[in-house]
N, C-alpha and C. Protein backbone atom coordinates (compact mmCIF):
# COMPACT_ATOMS: atom_id res chain seq x y z
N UNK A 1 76.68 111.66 96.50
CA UNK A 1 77.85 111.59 95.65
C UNK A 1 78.36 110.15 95.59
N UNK A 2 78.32 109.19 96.95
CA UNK A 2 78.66 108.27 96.93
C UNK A 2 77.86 107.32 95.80
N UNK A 3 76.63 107.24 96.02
CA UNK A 3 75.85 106.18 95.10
C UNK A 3 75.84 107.11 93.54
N UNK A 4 76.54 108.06 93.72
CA UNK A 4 76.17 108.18 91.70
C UNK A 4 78.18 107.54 91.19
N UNK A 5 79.17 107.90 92.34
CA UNK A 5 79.77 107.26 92.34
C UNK A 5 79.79 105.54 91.77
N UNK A 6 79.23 105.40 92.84
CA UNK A 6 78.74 103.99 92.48
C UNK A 6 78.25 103.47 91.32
N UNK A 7 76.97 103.67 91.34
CA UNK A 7 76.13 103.92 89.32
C UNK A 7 77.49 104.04 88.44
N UNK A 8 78.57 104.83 88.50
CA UNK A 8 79.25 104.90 87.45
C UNK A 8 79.88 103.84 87.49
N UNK A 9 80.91 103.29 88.83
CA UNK A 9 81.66 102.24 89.23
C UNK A 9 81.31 101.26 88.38
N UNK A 10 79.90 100.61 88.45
CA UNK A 10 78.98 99.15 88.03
C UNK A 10 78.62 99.87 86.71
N UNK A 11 78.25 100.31 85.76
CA UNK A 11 78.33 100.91 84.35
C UNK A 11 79.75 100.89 84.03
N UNK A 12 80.53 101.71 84.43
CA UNK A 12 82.15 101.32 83.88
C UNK A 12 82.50 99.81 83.75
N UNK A 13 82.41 99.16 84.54
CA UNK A 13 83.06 98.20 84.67
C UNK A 13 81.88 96.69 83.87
N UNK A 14 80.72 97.00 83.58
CA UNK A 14 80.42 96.20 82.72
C UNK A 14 80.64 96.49 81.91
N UNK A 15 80.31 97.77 80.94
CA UNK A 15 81.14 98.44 79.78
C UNK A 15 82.53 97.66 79.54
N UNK A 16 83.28 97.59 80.56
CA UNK A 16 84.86 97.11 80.46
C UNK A 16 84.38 95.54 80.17
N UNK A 17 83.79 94.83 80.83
CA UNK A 17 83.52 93.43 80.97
C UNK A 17 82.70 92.96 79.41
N UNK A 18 82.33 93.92 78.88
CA UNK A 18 81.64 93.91 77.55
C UNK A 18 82.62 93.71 76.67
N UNK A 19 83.35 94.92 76.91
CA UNK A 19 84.77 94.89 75.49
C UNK A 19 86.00 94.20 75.44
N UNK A 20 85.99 93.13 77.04
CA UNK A 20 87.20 92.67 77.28
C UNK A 20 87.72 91.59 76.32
N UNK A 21 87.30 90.74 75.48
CA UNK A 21 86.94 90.33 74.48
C UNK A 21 87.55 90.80 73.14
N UNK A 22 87.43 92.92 73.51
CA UNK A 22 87.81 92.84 72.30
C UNK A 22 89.50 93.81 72.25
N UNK A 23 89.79 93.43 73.15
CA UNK A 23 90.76 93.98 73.66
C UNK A 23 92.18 94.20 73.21
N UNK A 24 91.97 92.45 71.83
CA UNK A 24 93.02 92.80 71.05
C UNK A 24 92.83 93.00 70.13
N UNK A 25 92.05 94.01 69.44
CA UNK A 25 91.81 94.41 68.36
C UNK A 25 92.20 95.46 67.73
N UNK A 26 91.77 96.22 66.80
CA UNK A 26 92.45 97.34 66.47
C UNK A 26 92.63 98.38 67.18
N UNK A 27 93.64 99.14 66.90
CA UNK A 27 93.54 100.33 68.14
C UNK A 27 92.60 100.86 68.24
N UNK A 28 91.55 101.06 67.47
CA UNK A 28 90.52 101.92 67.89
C UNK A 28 89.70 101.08 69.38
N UNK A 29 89.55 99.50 68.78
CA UNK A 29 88.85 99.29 69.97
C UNK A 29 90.23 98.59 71.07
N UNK A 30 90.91 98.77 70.93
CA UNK A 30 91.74 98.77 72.09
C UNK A 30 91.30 99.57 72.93
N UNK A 31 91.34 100.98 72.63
CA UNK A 31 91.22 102.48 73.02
C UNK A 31 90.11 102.40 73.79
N UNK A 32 89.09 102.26 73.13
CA UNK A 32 87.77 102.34 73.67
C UNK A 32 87.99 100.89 75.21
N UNK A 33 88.08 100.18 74.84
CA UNK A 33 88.39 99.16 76.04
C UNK A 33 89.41 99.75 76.86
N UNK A 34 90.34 100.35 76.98
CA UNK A 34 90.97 100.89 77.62
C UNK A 34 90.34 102.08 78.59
N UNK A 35 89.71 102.95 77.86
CA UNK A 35 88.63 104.09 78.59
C UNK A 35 88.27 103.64 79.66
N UNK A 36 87.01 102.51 78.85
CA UNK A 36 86.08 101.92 79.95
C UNK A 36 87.23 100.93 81.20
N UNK A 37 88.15 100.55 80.99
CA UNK A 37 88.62 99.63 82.20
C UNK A 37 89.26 100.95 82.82
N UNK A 38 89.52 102.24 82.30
CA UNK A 38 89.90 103.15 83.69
C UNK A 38 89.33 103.73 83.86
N UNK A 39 88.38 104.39 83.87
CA UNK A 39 87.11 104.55 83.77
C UNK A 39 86.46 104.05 85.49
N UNK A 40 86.61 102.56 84.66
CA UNK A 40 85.92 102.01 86.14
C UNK A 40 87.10 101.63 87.48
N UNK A 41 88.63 101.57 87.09
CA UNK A 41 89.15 101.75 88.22
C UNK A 41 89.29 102.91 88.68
N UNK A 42 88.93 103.97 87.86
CA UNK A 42 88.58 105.47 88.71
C UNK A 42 88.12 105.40 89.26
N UNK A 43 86.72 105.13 88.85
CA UNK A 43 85.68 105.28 90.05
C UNK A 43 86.07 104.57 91.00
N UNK A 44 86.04 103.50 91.56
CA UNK A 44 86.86 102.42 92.76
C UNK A 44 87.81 103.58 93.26
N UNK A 45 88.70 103.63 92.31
CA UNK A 45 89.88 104.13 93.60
C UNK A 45 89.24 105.60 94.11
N UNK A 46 88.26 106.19 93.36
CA UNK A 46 87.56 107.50 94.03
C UNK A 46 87.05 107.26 95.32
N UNK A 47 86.06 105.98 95.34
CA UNK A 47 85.37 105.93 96.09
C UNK A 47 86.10 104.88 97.41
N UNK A 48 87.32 104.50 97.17
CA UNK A 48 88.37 104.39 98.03
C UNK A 48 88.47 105.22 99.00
N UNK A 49 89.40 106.59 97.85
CA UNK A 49 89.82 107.95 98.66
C UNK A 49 88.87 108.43 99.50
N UNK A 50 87.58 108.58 99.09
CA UNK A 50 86.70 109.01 99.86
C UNK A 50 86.87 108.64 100.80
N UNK A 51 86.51 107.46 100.94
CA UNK A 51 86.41 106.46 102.47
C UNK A 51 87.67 106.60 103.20
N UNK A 52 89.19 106.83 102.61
CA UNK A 52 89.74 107.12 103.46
C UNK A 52 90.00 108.88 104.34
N UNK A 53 89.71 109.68 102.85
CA UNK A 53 89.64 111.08 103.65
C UNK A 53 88.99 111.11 104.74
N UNK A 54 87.77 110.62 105.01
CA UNK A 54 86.30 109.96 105.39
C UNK A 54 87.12 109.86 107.12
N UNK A 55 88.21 108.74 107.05
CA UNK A 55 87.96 107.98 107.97
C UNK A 55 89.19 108.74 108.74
N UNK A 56 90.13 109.27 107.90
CA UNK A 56 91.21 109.99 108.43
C UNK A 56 91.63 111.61 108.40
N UNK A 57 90.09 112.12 107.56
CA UNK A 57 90.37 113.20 107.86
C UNK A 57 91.81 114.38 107.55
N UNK A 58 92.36 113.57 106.51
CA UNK A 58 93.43 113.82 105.79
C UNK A 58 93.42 113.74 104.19
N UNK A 59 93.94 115.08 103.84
CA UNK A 59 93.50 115.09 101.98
C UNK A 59 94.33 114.22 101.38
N UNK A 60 95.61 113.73 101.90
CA UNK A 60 96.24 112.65 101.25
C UNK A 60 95.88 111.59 100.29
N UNK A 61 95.03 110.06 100.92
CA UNK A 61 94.20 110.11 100.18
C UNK A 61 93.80 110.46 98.49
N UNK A 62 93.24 111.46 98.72
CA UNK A 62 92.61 112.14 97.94
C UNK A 62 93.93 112.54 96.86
N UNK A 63 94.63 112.89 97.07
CA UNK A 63 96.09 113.41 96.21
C UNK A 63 95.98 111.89 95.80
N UNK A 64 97.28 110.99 96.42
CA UNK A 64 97.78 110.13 96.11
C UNK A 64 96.47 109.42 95.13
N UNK A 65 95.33 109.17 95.18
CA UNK A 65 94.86 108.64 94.22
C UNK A 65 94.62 109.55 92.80
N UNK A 66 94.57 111.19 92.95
CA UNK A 66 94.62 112.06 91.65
C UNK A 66 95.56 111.39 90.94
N UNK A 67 97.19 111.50 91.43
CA UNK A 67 98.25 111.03 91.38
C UNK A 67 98.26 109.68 90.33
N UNK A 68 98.02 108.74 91.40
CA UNK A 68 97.65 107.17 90.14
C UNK A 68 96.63 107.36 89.07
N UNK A 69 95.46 108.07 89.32
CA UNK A 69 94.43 108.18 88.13
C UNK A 69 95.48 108.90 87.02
N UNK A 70 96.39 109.87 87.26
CA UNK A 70 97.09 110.51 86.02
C UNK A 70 97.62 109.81 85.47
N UNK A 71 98.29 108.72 86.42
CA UNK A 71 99.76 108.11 86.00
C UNK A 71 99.12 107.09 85.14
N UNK A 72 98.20 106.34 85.22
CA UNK A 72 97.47 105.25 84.88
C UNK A 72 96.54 105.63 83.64
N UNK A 73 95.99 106.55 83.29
CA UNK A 73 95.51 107.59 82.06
C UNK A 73 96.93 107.65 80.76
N UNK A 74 97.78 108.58 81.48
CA UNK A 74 98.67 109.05 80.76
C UNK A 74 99.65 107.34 80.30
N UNK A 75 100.02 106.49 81.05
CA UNK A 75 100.55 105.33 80.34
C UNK A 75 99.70 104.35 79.75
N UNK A 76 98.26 104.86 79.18
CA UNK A 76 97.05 104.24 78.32
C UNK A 76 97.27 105.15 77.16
N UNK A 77 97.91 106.32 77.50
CA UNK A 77 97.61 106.74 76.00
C UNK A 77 98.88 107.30 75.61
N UNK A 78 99.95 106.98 75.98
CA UNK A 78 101.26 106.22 75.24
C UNK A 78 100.98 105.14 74.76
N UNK A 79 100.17 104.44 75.00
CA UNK A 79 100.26 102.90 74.73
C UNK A 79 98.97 102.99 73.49
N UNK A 80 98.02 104.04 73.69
CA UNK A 80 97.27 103.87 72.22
C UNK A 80 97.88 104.64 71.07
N UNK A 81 99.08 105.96 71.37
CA UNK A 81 99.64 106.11 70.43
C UNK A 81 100.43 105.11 69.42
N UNK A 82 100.67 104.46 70.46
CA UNK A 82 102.16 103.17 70.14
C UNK A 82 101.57 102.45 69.54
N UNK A 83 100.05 101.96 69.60
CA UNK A 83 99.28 101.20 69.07
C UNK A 83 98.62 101.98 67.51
N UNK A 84 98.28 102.81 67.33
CA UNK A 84 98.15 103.55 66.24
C UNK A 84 99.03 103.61 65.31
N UNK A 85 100.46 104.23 65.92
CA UNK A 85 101.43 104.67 65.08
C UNK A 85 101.99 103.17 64.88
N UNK A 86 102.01 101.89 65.25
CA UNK A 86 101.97 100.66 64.22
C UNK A 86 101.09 100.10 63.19
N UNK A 87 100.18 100.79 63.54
CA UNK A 87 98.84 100.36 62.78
C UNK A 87 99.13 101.25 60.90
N UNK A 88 99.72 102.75 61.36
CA UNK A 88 99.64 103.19 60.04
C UNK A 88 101.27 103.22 59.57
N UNK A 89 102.09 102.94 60.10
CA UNK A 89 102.98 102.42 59.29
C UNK A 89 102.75 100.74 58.86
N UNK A 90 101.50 99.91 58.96
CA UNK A 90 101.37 99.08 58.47
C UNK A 90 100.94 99.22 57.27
N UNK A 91 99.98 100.28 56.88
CA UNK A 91 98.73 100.60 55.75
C UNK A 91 100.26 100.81 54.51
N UNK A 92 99.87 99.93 53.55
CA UNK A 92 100.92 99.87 52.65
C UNK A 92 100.37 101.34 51.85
């Protein structure tokens, strides 16, 4: 689990390192750059939790990072609505 972990970690995060570039662009590829950069701090902070359930034997951990993956998701996509809904009150 750990190394497919991983595989995703290093794929996410060049993916992200690919589109960073295009980051201010239209919302669509905002969006898509956005995915991939949480995406790949998912994976990281997964394979964080692991290591700490791992080491402490406590699901905590494991919560507290569900926890940030939501919080960190859900204020990406307020932020691509916000980015959209300027985009088409621009379209004359």
């Amino acid at each position: 689990m750990g190394s497919l972990g991983l595989i995703a970690l290093i794929v996410n995060a060049a993916c992200a390192m690919i589109l960073l570039r295009y980051r201010e662009g239209d919302a669509n590829v905002r969006a898509v750059w956005l995915f991939s950069r949480n995406d790949a701090i998912g994976n990281a902070a997964v394979l964080l939790a692991a290591l700490a359930v791992a080491a402490t034997g406590s699901p905590w951990p494991d919560l507290i990072t569900a926890l940030a993956i939501a919080a960190l998701f859900i204020h990406s996509a307020v932020r691509i609505l916000g980015d959209a809904l300027r985009e088409l009150k621009a379209i004359p």
